[in-house]
Structure formats: C-alpha cells, structure tokens
C-alpha atoms as a PDB file:
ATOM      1  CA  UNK A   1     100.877 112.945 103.203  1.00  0.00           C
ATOM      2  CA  UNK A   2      97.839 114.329 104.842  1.00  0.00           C
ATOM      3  CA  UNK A   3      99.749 116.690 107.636  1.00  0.00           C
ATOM      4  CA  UNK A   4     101.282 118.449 104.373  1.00  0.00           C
ATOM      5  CA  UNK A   5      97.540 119.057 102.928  1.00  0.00           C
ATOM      6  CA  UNK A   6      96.130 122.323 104.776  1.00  0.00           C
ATOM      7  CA  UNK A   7      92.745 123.047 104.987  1.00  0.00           C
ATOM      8  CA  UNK A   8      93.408 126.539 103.147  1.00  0.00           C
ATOM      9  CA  UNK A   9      94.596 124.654  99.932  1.00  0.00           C
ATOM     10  CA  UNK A  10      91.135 124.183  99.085  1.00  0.00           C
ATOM     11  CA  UNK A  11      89.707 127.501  99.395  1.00  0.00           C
ATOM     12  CA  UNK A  12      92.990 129.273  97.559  1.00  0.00           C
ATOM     13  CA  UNK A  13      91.115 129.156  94.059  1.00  0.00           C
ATOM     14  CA  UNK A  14      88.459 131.670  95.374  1.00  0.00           C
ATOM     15  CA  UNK A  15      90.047 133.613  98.160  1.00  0.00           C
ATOM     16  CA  UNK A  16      93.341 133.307  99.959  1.00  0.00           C
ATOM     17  CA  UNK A  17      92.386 132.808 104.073  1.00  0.00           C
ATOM     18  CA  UNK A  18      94.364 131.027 107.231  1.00  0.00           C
ATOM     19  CA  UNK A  19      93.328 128.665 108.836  1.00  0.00           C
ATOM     20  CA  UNK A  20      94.613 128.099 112.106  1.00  0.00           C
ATOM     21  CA  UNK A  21      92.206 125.914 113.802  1.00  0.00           C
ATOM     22  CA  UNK A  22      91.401 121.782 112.589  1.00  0.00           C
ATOM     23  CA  UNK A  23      89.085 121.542 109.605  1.00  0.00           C
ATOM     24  CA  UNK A  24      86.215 120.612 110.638  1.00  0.00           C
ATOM     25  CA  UNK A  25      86.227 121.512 114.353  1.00  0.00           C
ATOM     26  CA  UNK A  26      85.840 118.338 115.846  1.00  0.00           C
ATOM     27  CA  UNK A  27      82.624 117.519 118.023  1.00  0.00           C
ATOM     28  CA  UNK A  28      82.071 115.454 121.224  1.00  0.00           C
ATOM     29  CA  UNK A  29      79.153 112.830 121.588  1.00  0.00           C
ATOM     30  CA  UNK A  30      77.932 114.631 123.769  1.00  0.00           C
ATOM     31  CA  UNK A  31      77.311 117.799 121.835  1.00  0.00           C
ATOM     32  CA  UNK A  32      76.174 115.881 119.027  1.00  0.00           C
ATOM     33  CA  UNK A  33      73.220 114.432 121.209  1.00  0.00           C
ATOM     34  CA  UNK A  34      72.314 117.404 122.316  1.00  0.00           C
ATOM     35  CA  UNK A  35      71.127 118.880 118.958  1.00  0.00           C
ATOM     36  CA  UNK A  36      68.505 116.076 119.304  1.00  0.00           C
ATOM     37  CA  UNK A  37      67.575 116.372 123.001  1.00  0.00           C
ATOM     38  CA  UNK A  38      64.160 117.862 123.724  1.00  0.00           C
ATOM     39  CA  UNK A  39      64.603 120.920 125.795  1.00  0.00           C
ATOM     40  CA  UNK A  40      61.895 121.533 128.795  1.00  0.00           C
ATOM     41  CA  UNK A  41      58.665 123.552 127.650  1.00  0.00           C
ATOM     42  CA  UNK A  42      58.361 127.203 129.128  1.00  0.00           C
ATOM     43  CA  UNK A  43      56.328 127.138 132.103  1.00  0.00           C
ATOM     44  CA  UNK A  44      52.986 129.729 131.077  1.00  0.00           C
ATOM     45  CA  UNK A  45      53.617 131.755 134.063  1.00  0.00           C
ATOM     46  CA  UNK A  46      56.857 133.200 132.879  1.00  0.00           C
ATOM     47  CA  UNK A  47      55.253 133.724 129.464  1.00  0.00           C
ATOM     48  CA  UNK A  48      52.392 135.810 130.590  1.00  0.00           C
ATOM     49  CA  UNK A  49      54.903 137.699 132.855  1.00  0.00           C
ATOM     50  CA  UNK A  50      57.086 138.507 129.877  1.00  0.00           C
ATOM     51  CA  UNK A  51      53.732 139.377 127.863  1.00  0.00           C
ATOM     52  CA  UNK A  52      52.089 141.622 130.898  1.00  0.00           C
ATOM     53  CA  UNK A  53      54.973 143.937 131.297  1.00  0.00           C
ATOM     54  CA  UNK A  54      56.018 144.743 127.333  1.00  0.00           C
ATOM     55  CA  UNK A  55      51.588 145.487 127.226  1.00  0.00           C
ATOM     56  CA  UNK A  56      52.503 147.827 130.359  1.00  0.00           C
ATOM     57  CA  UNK A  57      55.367 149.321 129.164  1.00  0.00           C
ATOM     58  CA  UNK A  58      53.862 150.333 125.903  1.00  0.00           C
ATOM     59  CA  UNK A  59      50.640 151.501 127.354  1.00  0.00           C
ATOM     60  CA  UNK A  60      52.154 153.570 130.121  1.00  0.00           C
ATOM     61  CA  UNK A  61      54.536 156.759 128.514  1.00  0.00           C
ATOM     62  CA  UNK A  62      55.044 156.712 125.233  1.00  0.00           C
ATOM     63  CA  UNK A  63      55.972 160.199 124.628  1.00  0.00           C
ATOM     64  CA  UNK A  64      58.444 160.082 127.347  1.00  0.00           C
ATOM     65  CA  UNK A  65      59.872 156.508 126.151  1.00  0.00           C
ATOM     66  CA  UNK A  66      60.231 157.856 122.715  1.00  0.00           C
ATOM     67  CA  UNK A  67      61.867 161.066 123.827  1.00  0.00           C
ATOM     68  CA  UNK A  68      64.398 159.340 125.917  1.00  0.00           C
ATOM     69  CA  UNK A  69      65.378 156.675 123.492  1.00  0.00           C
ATOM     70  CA  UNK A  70      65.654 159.601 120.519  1.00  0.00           C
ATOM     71  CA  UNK A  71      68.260 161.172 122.941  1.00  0.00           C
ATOM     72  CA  UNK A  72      69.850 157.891 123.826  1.00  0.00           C
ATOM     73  CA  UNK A  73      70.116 157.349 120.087  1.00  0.00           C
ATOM     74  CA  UNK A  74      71.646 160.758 119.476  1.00  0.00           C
ATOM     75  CA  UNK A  75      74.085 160.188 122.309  1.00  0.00           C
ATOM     76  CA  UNK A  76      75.402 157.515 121.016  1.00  0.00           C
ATOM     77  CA  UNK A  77      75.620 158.693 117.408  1.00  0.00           C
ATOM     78  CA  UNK A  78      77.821 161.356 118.998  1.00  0.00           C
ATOM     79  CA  UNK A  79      79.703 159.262 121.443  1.00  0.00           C
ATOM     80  CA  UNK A  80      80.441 156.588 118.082  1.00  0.00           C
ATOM     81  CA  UNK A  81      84.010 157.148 116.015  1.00  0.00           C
ATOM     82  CA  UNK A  82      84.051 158.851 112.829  1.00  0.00           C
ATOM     83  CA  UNK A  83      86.259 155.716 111.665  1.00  0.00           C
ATOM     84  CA  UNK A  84      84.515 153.074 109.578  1.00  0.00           C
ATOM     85  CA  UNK A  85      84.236 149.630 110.387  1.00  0.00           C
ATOM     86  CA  UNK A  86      84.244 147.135 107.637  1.00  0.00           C
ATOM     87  CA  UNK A  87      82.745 143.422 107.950  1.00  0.00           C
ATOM     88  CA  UNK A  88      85.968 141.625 106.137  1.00  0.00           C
ATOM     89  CA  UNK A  89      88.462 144.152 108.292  1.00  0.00           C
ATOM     90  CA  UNK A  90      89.301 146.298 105.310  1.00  0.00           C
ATOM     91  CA  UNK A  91      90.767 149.517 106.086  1.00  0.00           C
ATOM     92  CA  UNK A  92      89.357 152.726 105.517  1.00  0.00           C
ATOM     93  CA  UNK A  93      90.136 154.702 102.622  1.00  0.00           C
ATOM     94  CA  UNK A  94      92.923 157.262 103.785  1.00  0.00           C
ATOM     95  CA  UNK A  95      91.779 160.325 103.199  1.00  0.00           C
ATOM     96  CA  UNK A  96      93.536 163.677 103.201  1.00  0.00           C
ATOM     97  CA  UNK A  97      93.013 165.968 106.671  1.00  0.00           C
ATOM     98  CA  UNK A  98      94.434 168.689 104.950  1.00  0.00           C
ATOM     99  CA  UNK A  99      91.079 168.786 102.372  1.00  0.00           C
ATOM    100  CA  UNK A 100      88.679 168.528 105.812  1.00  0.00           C
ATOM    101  CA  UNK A 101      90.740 171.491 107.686  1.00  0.00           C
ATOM    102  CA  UNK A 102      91.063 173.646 105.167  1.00  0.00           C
ATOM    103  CA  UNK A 103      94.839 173.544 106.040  1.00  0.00           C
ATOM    104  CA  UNK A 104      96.240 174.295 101.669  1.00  0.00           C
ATOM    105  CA  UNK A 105      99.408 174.249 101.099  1.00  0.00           C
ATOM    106  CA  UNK A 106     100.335 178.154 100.240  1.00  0.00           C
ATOM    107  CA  UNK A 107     100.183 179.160  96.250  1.00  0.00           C
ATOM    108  CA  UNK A 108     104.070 179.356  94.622  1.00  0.00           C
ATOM    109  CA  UNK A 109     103.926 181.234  91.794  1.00  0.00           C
ATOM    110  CA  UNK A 110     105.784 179.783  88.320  1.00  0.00           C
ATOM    111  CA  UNK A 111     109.214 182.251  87.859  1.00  0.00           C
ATOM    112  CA  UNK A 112     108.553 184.552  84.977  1.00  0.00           C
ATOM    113  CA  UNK A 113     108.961 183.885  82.058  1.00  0.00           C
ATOM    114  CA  UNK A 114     112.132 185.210  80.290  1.00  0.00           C
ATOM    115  CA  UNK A 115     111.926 187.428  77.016  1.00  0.00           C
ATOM    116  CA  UNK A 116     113.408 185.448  73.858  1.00  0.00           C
ATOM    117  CA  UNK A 117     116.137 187.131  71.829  1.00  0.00           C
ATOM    118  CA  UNK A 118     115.203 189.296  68.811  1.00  0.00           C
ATOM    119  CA  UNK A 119     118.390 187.617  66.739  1.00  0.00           C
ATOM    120  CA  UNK A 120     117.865 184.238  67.849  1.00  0.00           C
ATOM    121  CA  UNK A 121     114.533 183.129  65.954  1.00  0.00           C
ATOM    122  CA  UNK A 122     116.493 184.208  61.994  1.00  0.00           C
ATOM    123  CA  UNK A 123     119.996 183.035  63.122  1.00  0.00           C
ATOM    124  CA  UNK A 124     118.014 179.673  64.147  1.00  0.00           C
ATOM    125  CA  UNK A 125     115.932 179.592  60.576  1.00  0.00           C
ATOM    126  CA  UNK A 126     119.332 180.456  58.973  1.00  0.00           C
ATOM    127  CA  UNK A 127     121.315 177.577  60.247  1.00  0.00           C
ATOM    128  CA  UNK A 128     118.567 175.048  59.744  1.00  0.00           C
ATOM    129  CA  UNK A 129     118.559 176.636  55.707  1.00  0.00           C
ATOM    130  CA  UNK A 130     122.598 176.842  55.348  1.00  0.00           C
ATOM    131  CA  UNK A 131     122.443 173.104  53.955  1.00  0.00           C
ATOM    132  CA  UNK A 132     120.133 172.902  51.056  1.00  0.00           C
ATOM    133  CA  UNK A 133     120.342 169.756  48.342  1.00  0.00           C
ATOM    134  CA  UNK A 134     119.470 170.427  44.454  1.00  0.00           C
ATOM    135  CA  UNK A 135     118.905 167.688  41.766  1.00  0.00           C
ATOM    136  CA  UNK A 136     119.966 168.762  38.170  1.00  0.00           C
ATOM    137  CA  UNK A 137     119.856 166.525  34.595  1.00  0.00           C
ATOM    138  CA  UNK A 138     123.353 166.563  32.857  1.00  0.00           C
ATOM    139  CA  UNK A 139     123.384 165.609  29.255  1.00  0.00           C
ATOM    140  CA  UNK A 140     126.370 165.261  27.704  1.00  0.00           C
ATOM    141  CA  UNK A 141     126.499 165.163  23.522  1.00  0.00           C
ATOM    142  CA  UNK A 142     129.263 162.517  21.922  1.00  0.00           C
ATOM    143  CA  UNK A 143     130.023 163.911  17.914  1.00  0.00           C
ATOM    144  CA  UNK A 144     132.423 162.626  16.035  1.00  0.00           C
ATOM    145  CA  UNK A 145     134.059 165.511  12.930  1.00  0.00           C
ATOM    146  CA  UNK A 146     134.765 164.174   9.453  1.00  0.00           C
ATOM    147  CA  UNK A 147     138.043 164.017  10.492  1.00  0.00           C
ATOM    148  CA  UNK A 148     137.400 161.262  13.233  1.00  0.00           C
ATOM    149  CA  UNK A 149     137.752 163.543  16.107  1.00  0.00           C
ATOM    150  CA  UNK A 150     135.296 162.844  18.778  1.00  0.00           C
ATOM    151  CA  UNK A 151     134.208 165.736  20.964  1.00  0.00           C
ATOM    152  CA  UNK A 152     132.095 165.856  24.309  1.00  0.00           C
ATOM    153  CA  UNK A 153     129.872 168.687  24.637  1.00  0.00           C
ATOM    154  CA  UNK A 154     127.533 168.636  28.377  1.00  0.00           C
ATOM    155  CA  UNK A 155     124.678 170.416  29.063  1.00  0.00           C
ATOM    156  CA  UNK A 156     123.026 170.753  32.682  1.00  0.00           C
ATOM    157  CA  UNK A 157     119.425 171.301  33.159  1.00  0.00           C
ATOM    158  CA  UNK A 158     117.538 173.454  35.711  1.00  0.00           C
ATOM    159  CA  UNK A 159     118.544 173.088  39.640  1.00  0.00           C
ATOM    160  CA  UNK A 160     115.122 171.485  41.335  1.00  0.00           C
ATOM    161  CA  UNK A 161     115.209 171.628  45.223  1.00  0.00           C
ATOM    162  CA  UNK A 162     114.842 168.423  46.912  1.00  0.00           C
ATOM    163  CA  UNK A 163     112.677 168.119  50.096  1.00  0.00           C
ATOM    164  CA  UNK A 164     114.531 167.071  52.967  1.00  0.00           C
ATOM    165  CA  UNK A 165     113.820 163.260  54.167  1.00  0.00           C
ATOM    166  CA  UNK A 166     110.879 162.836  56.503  1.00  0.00           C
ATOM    167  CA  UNK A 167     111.172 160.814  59.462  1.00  0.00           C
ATOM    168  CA  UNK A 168     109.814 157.567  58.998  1.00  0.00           C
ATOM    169  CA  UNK A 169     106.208 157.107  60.987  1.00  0.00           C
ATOM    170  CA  UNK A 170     104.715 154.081  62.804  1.00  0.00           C
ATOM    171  CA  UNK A 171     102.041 152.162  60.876  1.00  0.00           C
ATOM    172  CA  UNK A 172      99.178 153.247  63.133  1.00  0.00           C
ATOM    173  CA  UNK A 173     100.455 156.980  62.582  1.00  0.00           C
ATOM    174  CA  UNK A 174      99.880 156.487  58.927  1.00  0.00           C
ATOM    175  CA  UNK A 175      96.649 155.314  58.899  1.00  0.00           C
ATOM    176  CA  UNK A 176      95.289 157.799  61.413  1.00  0.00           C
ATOM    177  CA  UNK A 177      96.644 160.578  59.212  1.00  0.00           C
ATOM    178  CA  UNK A 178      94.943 158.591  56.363  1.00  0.00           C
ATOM    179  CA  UNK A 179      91.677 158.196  58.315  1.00  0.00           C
ATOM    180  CA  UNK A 180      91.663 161.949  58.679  1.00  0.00           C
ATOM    181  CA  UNK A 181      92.605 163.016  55.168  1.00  0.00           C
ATOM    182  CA  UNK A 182      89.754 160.625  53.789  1.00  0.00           C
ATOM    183  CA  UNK A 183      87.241 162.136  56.190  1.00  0.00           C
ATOM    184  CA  UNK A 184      88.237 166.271  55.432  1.00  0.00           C
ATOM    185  CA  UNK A 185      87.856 164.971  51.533  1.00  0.00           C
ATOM    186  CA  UNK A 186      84.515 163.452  52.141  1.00  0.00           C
ATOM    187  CA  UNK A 187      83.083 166.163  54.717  1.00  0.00           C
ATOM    188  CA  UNK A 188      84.166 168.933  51.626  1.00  0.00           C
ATOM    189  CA  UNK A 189      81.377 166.458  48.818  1.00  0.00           C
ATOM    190  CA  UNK A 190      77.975 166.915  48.412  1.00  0.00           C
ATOM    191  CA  UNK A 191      75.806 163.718  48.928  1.00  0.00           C
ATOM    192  CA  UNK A 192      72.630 163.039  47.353  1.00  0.00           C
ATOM    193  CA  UNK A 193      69.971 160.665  48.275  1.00  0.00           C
ATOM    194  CA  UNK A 194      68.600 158.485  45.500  1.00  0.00           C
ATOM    195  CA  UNK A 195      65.766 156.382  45.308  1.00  0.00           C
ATOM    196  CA  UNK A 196      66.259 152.403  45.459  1.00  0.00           C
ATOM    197  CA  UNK A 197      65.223 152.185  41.934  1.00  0.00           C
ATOM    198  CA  UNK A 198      67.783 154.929  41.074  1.00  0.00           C
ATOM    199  CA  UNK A 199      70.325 152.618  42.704  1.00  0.00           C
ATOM    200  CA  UNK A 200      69.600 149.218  40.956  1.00  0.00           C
ATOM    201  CA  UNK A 201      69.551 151.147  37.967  1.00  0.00           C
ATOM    202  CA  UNK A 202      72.870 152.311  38.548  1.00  0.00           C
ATOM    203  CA  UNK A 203      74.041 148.551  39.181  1.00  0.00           C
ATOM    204  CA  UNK A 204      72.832 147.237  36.316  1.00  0.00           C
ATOM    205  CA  UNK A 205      74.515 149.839  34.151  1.00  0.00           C
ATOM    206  CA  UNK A 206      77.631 149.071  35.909  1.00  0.00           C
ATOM    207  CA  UNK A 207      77.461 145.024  35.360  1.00  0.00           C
ATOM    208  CA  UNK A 208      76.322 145.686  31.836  1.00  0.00           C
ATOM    209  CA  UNK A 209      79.594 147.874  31.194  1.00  0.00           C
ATOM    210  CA  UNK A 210      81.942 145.699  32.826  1.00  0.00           C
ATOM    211  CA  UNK A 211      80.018 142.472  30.791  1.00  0.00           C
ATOM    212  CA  UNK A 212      81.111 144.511  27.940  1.00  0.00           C
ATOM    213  CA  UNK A 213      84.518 144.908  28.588  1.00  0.00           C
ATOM    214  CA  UNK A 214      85.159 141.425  29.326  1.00  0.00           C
ATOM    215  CA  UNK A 215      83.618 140.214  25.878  1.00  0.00           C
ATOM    216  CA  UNK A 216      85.663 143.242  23.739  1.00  0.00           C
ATOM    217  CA  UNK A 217      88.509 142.094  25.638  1.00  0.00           C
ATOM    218  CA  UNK A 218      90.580 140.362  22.934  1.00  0.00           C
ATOM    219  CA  UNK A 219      89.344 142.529  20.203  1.00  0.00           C
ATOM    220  CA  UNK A 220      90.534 146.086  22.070  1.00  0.00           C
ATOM    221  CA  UNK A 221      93.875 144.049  22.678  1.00  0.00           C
ATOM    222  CA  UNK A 222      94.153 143.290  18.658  1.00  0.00           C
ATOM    223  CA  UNK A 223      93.144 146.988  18.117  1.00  0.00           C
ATOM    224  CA  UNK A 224      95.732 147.992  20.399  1.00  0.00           C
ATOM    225  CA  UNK A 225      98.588 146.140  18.548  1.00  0.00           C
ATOM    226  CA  UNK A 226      97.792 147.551  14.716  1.00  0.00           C
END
C-alpha cells in the first residue's frame, strides 16, 4: 500500500538517509504563481545610491580599510574552534591529546633476562637422541644335508639410521620452498647470450633428433629384445 512505501526506499541503493518530511514537499497555488510573477523594476535612484557609496568607500582609506579588515580577519581566526566542521556532519578524527601535550606515558623497562642453565642445553639434546630407529637386511640361508636335514642359517646386514618423519607441509609451503630452491640453482649457472641464428640452429637440431627417434623407434625396440 502506498503509506508502507517511504520515500527513503528509493534512495537506500546509494546511501542510507531519513526522511522525515513528505516527498515532495507539497506547494500552494499561490507559491507556484509566484515563480512566474514579474517582480517591480529597481527604481535608478537606489541604484546609483548603492553605486556612489561602494566608489566612495573604495576611494576614501584604503590602507586603513585593509588594515582593519586584516585584524578583523585575524580576530576571528583566533576567536574560531580548533574543532573541524564537516559538510555531511562527520566527526572529527579523534586524535590523541597525549601526542599534542607531550604528556608520554613513563618508559617500563622489560625484567632481565634470566641466565639459561649450563646442563640444560646437552640433557635437552640427550633426551631428544635417547630414541633412535635403525633399518637392517636379514637374510636367512635354507640347506638341506645329504641326510635330509634342513638347517636355517641368518645373516643381518649393516644397521642404517633412519631419519625421523617430517611433519607434513601445506601445498603452498612446498612450492615456495620449491620456488626458492629452483632460483639458488639458477642464480649459481652461468648464462650466455646467443645470437637468433644460434638459437634456430639449436631448434632445428633438436626436431631433427627427436624426428629420428620417432622413425628408429621400432627398430631400437627389436634391438633391445635380441
């Protein structure tokens, strides 16, 4: 129903206001004829009055008119707030009055810092070493005598130490640590410029080996077999 439609409703896309009074304002007759009514012409006397006395008033002091309206200005730069006024009643920035006084807040100093045992740092590197895994090859030998008796004989290889598990990483961790590993290899190479002519060269030698391959394909693969 139109009394639930508000005038606001159609200005909420671009920026929420109120609006408290009707939409439009409504005008009288009246007022509406009066936009159209000619108004009385200004009588020549008043004109030349008006005229007469800004001539006089410029052609009388203007030293002392400029010096009084330079104080009158700096009076009321003085007498006007330090607050600023904004045009869509926005409030100031709030600023601290602590940074203008020079009122700080005194320095606290960090506590000290406290010495570290001697016998903590090995007794730490010992208990993180205390469980150690090993990985070993065990071969064990089946013979069997003339006599049908079947012996076992087992044989252990070398104890290798195994690397404990790494904690698995997040995808973009990998490839970062990738990203840097490929640039230190690169940055360590030499590069060389070649000319364009170099470079086709290059190509062609490249398409001609692979062409190559392709077509002693089936005859490597034959080779390969005897």
């Amino acid at each position: 129903t139109p009394p639930d439609i508000a005038a606001s409703t159609f200005f909420s896309l671009h920026r929420p206001i109120s609006v408290t009074s009707p939409f439009p304002k409504p005008i009288t007759t009246s007022a509406f004829a009066s936009i159209f009514a000619t108004h009385p012409p200004h009588r020549v006397a008043d004109v030349l009055s008006t005229l007469s006395s800004t001539v006089r008033a410029l052609d009388g002091n203007p030293t002392h008119d400029s010096f009084g309206a330079d104080e009158t200005l700096r009076a009321a730069l003085a007498a006007e707030p330090n607050d600023i006024t904004h045009l869509d009643a926005q409030d100031a920035i709030p600023f601290p009055q602590h940074i203008l006084t020079g009122r700080y807040q005194p320095f606290n100093a960090p506590p000290a810092p406290v010495p570290m045992p001697v016998d903590a740092a090995p007794a730490a590197a010992e208990t993180a070493q205390a469980k150690r895994t090993y990985t070993a090859t065990l071969t064990i030998e089946e013979s069997t005598s003339p006599l049908g008796e079947v012996t076992y004989v087992a044989t252990s290889g070398p104890l290798h130490d195994v690397a404990e598990p790494t904690v698995p990483t997040a995808f973009r961790e990998r490839m970062r640590e990738r990203r840097l590993r490929y640039v230190e290899e690169r940055a360590g190479g030499d590069m060389w410029a070649i000319s364009v002519k170099r470079q086709r060269k290059l190509k062609m030698k490249k398409h001609k080996y692979k062409k190559l391959m392709r077509r002693t394909r089936n005859l490597r693969r034959r080779l390969d077999r005897n």
